[in-house]
Protein backbone atom coordinates (compact mmCIF):
# COMPACT_ATOMS: atom_id res chain seq x y z
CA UNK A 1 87.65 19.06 10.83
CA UNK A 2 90.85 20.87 11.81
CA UNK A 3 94.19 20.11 10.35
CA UNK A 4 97.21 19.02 11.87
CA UNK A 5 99.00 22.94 12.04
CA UNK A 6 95.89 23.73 14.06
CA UNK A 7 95.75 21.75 16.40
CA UNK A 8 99.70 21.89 16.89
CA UNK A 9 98.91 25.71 17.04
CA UNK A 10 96.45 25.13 19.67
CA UNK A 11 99.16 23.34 21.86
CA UNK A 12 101.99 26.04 21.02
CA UNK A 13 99.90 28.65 21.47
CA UNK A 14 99.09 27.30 24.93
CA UNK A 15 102.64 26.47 25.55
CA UNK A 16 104.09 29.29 24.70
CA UNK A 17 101.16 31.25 27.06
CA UNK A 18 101.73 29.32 30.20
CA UNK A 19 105.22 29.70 29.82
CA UNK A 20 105.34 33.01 30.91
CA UNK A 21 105.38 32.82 34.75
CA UNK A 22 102.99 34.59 36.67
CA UNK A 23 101.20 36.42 33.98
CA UNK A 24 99.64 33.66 31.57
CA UNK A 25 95.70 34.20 30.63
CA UNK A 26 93.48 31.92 31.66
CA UNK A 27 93.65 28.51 30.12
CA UNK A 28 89.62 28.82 30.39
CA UNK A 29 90.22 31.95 27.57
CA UNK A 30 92.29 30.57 25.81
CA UNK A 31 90.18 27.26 24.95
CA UNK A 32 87.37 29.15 23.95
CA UNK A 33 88.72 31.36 22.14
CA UNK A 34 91.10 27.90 20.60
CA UNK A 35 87.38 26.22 20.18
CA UNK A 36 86.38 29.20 17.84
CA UNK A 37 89.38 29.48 15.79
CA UNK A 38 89.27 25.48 15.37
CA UNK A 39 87.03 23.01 14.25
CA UNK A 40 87.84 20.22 16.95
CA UNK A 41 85.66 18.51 18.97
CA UNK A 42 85.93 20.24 22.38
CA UNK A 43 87.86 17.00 24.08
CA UNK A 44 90.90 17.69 21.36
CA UNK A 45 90.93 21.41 22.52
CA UNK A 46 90.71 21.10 26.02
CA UNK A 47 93.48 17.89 25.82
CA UNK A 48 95.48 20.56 23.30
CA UNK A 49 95.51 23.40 25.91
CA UNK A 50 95.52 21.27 29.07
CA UNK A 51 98.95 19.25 27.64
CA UNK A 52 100.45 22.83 26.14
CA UNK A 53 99.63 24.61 29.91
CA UNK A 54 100.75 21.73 31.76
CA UNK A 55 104.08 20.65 30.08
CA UNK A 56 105.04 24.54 30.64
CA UNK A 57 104.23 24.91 34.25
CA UNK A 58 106.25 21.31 34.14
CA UNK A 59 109.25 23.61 33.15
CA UNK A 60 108.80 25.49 35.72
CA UNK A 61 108.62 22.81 38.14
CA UNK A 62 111.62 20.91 36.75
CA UNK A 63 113.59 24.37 36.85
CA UNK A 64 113.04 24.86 40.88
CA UNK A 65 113.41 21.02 41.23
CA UNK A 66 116.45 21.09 40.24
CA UNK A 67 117.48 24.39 42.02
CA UNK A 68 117.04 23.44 45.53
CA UNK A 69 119.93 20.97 44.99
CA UNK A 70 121.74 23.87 45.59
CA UNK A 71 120.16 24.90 48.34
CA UNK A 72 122.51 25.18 51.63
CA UNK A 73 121.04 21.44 54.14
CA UNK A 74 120.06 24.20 57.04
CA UNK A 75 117.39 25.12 54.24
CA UNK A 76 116.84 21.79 52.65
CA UNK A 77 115.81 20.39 56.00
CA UNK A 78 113.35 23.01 56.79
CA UNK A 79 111.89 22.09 53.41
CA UNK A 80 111.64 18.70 53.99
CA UNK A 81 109.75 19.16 57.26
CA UNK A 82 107.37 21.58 55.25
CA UNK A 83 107.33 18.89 52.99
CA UNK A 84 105.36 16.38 55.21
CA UNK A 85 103.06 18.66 56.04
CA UNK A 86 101.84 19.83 52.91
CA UNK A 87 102.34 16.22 50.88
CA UNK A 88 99.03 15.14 51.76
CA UNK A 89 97.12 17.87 50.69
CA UNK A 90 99.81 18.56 47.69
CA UNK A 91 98.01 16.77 44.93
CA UNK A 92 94.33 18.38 45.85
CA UNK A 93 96.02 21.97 45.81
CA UNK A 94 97.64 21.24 42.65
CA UNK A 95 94.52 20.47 41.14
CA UNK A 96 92.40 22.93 42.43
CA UNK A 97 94.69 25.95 40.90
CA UNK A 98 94.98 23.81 37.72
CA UNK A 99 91.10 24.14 37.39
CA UNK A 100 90.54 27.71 38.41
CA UNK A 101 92.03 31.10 37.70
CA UNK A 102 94.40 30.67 40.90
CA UNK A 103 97.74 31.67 40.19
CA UNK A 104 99.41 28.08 40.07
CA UNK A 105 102.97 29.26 40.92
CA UNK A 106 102.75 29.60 44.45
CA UNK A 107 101.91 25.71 44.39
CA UNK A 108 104.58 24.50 41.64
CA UNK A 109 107.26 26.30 42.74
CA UNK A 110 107.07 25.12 46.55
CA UNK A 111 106.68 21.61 45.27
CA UNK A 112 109.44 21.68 43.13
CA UNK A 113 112.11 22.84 45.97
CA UNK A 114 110.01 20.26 48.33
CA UNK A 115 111.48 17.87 45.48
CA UNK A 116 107.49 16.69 45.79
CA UNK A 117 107.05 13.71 43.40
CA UNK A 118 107.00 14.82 39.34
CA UNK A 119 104.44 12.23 38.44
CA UNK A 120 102.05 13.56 40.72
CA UNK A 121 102.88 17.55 39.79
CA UNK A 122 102.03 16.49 36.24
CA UNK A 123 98.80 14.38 36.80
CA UNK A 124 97.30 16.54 38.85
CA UNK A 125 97.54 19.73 37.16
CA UNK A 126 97.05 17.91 33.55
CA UNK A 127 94.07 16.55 35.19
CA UNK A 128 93.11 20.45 36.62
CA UNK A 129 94.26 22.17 32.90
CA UNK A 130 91.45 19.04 31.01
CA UNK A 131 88.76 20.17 33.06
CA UNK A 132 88.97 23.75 32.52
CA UNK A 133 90.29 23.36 29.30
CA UNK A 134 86.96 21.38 28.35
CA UNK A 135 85.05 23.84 30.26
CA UNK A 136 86.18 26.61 28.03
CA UNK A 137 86.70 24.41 24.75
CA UNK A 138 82.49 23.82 25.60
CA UNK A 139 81.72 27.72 26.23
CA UNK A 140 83.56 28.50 23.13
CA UNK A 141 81.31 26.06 20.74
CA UNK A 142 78.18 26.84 22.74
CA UNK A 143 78.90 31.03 22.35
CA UNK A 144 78.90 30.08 18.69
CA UNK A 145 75.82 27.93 18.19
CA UNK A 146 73.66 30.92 20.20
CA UNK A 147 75.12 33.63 18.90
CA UNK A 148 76.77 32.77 15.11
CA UNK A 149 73.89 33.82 13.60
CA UNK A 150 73.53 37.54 15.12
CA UNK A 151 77.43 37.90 15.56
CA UNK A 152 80.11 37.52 13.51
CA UNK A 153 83.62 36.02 14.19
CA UNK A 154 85.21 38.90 16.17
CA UNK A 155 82.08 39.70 17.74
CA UNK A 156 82.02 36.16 19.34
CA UNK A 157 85.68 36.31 20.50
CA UNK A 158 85.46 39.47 22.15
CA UNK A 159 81.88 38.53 24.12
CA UNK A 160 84.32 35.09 25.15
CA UNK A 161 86.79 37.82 26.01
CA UNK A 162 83.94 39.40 28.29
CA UNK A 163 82.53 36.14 29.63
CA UNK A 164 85.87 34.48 30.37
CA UNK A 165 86.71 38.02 32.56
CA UNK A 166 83.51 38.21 34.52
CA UNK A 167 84.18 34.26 34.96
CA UNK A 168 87.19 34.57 36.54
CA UNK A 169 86.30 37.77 38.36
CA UNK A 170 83.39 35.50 40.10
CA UNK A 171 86.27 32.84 40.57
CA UNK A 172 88.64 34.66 42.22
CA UNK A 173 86.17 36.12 44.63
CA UNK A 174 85.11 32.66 45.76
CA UNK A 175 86.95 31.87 48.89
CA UNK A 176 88.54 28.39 47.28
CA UNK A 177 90.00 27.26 50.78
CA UNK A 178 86.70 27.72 52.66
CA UNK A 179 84.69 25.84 50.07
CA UNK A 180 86.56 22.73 50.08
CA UNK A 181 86.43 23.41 53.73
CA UNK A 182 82.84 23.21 53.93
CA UNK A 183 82.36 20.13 51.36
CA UNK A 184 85.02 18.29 53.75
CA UNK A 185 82.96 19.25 56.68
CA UNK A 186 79.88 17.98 54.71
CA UNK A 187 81.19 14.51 53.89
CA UNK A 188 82.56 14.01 57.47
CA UNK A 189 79.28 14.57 58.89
């Protein structure tokens, strides 16, 4: 079972990785690749990257939060009317680029000048990070039953290198917006 320093590296290492605005890996990388390194049930990886990714894109949050207090009132009430519109659908969107390769800042950052509520921001994209985060913490321990006895170590991070790119390159050409489109249009029928 892993120690305490590992799983603490687990959540700095996913911290420190989501900090960096608009050029973090994928959290789906980085719990496989945690999921190898670690012997942790898959739950206690994904919760380990989900809480590391989501407290930093909280930072981020906070930091524009704060910022549009200075903003000039032409601009705050043109944000406020935005903010009715999107509000409803907020929570969803946050979640969705939690739990995909999305980049998440064009969500947090709006949200954070909207002044949109910071229980929600962190729910939903906690909830978004655990999914993926198990997700990956799972491919990461399954990679290693099938192939830990034909590959060693290094082999097995760089094929969850591979798989985690040609992942995310079938992600990213999925149209998210018209999918949830058409399983909306499905359930209204």
């Amino acid at each position: 079972m892993a120690g305490l320093f590992e799983l603490l590296g687990i959540l700095a290492f996913s911290f420190a990785l989501n900090l960096i605005p608009f050029a973090g890996p994928s959290n789906l990388f980085i719990a496989s690749n945690a999921a190898l390194w670690v012997d942790a049930d898959i739950f206690t990886v994904g919760f380990l990257v989900a809480l590391g990714s989501a407290t930093a894109k909280f930072i981020h949050y906070m930091v524009t939060f704060f910022l549009s207090g200075f903003m000039s009132q032409e601009r705050r009430k043109r944000l406020d009317v935005a903010g009715l519109k999107v509000k409803r659908w907020a929570t969803l969107a946050l979640f969705v680029v939690a739990a995909t390769p999305l980049p998440d800042e064009p969500v947090i950052i709006p949200l954070g000048l909207m002044k949109y509520s910071p229980v929600k921001v962190f729910s939903a994209y906690f909830a978004g990070k655990l999914l993926i985060g198990v997700v990956g913490a799972y491919f990461g321990q399954l990679s290693e039953t099938i192939f830990a006895s034909v590959l060693d170590q290094t082999a097995l991070m760089a094929l969850s290198i591979i798989l985690t790119i040609v992942i995310t390159v079938i992600l990213m050409k999925v149209d998210v917006a018209k999918l949830m489109e058409r399983v909306f249009k499905r359930k209204s029928s």
